[in-house]
Protein backbone atom coordinates (compact mmCIF):
# COMPACT_ATOMS: atom_id res chain seq x y z
CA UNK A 1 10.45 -8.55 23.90
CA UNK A 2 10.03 -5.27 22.02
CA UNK A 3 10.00 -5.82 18.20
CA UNK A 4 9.61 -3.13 16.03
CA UNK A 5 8.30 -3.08 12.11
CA UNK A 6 9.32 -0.67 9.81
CA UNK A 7 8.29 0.44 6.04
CA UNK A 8 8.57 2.10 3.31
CA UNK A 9 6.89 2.51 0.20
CA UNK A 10 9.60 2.37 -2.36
CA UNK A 11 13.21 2.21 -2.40
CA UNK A 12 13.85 5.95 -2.90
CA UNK A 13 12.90 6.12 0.92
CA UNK A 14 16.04 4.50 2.28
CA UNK A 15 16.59 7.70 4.67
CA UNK A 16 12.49 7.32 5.71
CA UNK A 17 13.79 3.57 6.41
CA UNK A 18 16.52 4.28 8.08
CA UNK A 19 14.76 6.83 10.04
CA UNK A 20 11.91 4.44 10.99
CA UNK A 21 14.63 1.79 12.37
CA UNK A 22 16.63 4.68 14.29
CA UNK A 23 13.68 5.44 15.91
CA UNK A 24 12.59 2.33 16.58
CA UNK A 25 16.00 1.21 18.18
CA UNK A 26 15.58 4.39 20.19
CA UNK A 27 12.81 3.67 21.62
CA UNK A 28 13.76 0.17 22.88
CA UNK A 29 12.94 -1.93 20.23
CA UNK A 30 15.34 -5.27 20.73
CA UNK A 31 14.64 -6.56 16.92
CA UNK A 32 13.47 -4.21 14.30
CA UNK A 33 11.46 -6.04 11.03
CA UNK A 34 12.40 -3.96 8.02
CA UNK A 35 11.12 -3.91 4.65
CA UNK A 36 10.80 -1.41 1.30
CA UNK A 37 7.56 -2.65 -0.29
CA UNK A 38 3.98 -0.66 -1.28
CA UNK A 39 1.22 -1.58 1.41
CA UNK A 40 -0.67 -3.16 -1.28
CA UNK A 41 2.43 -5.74 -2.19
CA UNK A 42 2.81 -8.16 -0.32
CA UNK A 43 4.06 -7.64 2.87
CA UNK A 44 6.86 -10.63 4.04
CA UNK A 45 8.60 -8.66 6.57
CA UNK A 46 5.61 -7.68 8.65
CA UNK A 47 4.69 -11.49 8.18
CA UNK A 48 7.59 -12.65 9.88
CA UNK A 49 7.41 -10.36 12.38
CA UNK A 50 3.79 -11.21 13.40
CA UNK A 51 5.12 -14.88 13.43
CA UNK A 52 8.04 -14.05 15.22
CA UNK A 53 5.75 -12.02 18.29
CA UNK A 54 4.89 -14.12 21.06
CA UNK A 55 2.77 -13.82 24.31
CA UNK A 56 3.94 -11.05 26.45
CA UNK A 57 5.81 -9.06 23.54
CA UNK A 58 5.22 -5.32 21.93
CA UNK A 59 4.94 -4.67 18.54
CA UNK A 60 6.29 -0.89 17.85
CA UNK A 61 5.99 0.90 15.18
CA UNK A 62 6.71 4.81 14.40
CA UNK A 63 3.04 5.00 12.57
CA UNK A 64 -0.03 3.43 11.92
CA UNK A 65 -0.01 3.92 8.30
CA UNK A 66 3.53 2.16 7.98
CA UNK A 67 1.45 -1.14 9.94
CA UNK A 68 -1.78 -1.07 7.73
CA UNK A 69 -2.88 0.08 4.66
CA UNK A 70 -6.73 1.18 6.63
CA UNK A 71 -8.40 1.12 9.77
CA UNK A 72 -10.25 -2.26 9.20
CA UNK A 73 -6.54 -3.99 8.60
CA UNK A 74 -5.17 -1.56 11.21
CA UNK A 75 -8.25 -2.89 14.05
CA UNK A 76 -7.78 -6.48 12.55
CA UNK A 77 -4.05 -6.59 13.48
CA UNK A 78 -4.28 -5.12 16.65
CA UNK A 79 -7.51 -7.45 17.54
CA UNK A 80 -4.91 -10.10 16.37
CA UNK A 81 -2.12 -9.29 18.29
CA UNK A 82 -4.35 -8.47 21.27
CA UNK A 83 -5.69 -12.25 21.11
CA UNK A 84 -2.17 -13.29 21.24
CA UNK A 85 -0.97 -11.47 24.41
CA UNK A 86 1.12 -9.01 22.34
CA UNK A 87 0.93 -4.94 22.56
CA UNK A 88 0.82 -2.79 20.21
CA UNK A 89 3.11 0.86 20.56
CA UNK A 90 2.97 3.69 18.47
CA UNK A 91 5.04 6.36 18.66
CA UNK A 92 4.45 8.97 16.54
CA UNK A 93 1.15 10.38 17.91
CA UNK A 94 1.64 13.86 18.18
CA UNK A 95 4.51 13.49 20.66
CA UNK A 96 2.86 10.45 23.27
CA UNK A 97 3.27 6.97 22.83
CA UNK A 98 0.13 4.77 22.23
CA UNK A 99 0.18 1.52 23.71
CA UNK A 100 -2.79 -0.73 22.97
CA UNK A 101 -1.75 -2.91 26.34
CA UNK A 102 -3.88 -0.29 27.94
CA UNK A 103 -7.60 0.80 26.52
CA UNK A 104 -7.46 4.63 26.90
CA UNK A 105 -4.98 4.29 24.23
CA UNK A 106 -6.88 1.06 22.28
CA UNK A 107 -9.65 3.85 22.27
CA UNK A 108 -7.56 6.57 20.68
CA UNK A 109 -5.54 4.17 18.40
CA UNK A 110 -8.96 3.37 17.22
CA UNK A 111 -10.19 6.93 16.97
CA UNK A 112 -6.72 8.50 15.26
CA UNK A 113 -7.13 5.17 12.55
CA UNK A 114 -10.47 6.52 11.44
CA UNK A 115 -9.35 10.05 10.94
CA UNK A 116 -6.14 9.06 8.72
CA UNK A 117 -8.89 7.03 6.60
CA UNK A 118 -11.22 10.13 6.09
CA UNK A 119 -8.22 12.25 5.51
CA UNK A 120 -6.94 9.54 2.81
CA UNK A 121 -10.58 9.81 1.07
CA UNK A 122 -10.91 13.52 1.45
CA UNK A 123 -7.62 13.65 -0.48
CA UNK A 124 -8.35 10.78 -3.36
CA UNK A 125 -11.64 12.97 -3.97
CA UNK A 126 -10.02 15.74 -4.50
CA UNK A 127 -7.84 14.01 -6.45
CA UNK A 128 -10.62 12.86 -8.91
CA UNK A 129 -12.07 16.55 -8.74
CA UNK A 130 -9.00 17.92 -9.75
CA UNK A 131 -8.83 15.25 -12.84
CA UNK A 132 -12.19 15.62 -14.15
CA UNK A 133 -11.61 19.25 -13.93
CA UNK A 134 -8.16 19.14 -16.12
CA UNK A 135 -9.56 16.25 -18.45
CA UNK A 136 -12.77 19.10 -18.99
CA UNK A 137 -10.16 21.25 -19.96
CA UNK A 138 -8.38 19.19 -22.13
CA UNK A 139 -5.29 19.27 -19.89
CA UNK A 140 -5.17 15.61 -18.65
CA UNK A 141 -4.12 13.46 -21.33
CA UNK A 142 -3.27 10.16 -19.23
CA UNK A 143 -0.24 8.75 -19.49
CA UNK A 144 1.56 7.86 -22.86
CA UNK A 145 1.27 4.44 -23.96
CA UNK A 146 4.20 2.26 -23.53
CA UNK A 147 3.03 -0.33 -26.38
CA UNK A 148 1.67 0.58 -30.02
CA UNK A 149 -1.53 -0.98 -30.39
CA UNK A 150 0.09 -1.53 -34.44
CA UNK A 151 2.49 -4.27 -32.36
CA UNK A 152 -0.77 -5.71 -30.74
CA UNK A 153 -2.78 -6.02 -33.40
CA UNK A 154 0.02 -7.46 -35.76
CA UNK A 155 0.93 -10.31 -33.28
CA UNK A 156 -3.08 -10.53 -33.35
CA UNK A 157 -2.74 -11.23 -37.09
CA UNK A 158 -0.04 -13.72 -36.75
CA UNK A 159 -2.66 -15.52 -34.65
CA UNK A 160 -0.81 -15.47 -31.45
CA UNK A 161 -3.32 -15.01 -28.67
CA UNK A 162 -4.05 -12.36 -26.22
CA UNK A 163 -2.04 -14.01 -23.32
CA UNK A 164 0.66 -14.76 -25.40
CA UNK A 165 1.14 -11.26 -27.15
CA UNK A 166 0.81 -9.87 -23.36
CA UNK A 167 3.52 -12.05 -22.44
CA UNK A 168 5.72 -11.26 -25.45
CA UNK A 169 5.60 -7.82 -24.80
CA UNK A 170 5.65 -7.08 -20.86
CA UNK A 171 2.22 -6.03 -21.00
CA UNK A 172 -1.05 -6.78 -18.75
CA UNK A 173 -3.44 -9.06 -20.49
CA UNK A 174 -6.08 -6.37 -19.53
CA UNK A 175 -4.24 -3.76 -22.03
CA UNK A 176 -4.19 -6.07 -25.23
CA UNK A 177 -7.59 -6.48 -24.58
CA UNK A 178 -8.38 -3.08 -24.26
CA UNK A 179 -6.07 -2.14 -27.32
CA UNK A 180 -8.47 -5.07 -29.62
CA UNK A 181 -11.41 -4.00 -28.02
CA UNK A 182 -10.49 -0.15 -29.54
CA UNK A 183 -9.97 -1.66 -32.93
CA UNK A 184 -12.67 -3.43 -33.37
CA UNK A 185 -14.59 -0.17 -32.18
CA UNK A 186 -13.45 1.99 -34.62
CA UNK A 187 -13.56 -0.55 -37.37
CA UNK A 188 -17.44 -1.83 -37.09
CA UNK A 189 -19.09 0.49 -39.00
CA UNK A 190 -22.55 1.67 -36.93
């Protein structure tokens, strides 16, 4: 059987989705595994469609980066489904179809995973470049706070604890920390 699995990021990419699955169906996929979730959420969709793959089937998707969030998970799930008896097709690569069932194209699925890496790191450094640059210039202020570190620090004085006041407010733990770490910073005198 030809399964296909197919992602996107957030829910303002319902055409991207829909696209994906088109595709997918297209191409002869019998089932298609769909899902709108970040790579780094958890991923229940392509769970159940690993699960659902069994010896002899093709898992098909319309790119790497919509299967793995990085070459190690990329090479991981293919080793994985290669264990299993199961193919792996790609189809958007540049215009030929990769499938993993033979190893010219293991070779080049390997090859094209560690250029979309370098080309993801080549971009998050320029990224920081371009950051350090604006906060040098005083441009990059970071984004606005959503909480008042006055609301922190009052709960604080009630004597609720940092948990709780996190809780009370829809806040990370990590942030009401930060916010008391601040004060107490700019009230010890040096």
């Amino acid at each position: 059987m030809l399964c296909g699995y197919a992602r996107t990021s957030t829910t303002d990419q319902s055409a991207g989705l829909k696209g994906q699955e088109r595709d997918l169906r297209a191409a002869g996929a019998e089932r298609v595994f769909t899902e709108q979730v970040s790579s780094i959420a958890q991923r229940s969709g392509l769970k159940a469609c690993l699960e659902f793959l069994r010896d002899g089937d093709a898992l098909m998707v319309t790119k790497p980066d919509r299967l793995a969030r990085n070459t190690g998970e990329l090479l991981t799930i293919e080793a994985d489904l290669s264990a299993r008896g199961i193919g792996l097709v790609v189809l958007s690569m540049g215009g030929e179809r990769l499938d993993t069932r033979n190893p010219t194209s293991k070779l080049m699925l390997t090859i094209l995973a560690g250029v979309a890496t370098w080309e993801r790191e080549i971009m998050l450094e320029r990224q920081r470049e371009g950051i350090a640059k604006a906060k040098a210039e005083g441009k990059y202020l970071g984004r606005k706070a959503t909480i008042e570190a006055g609301e922190v620090l009052a709960l604080k004085a009630e004597g609720i604890g940092p948990a709780a006041i996190a809780k009370r407010l829809g806040i990370a733990r990590s942030s009401v920390y930060r916010m008391l770490e601040q004060e107490t910073a700019e009230t010890t005198p040096i």
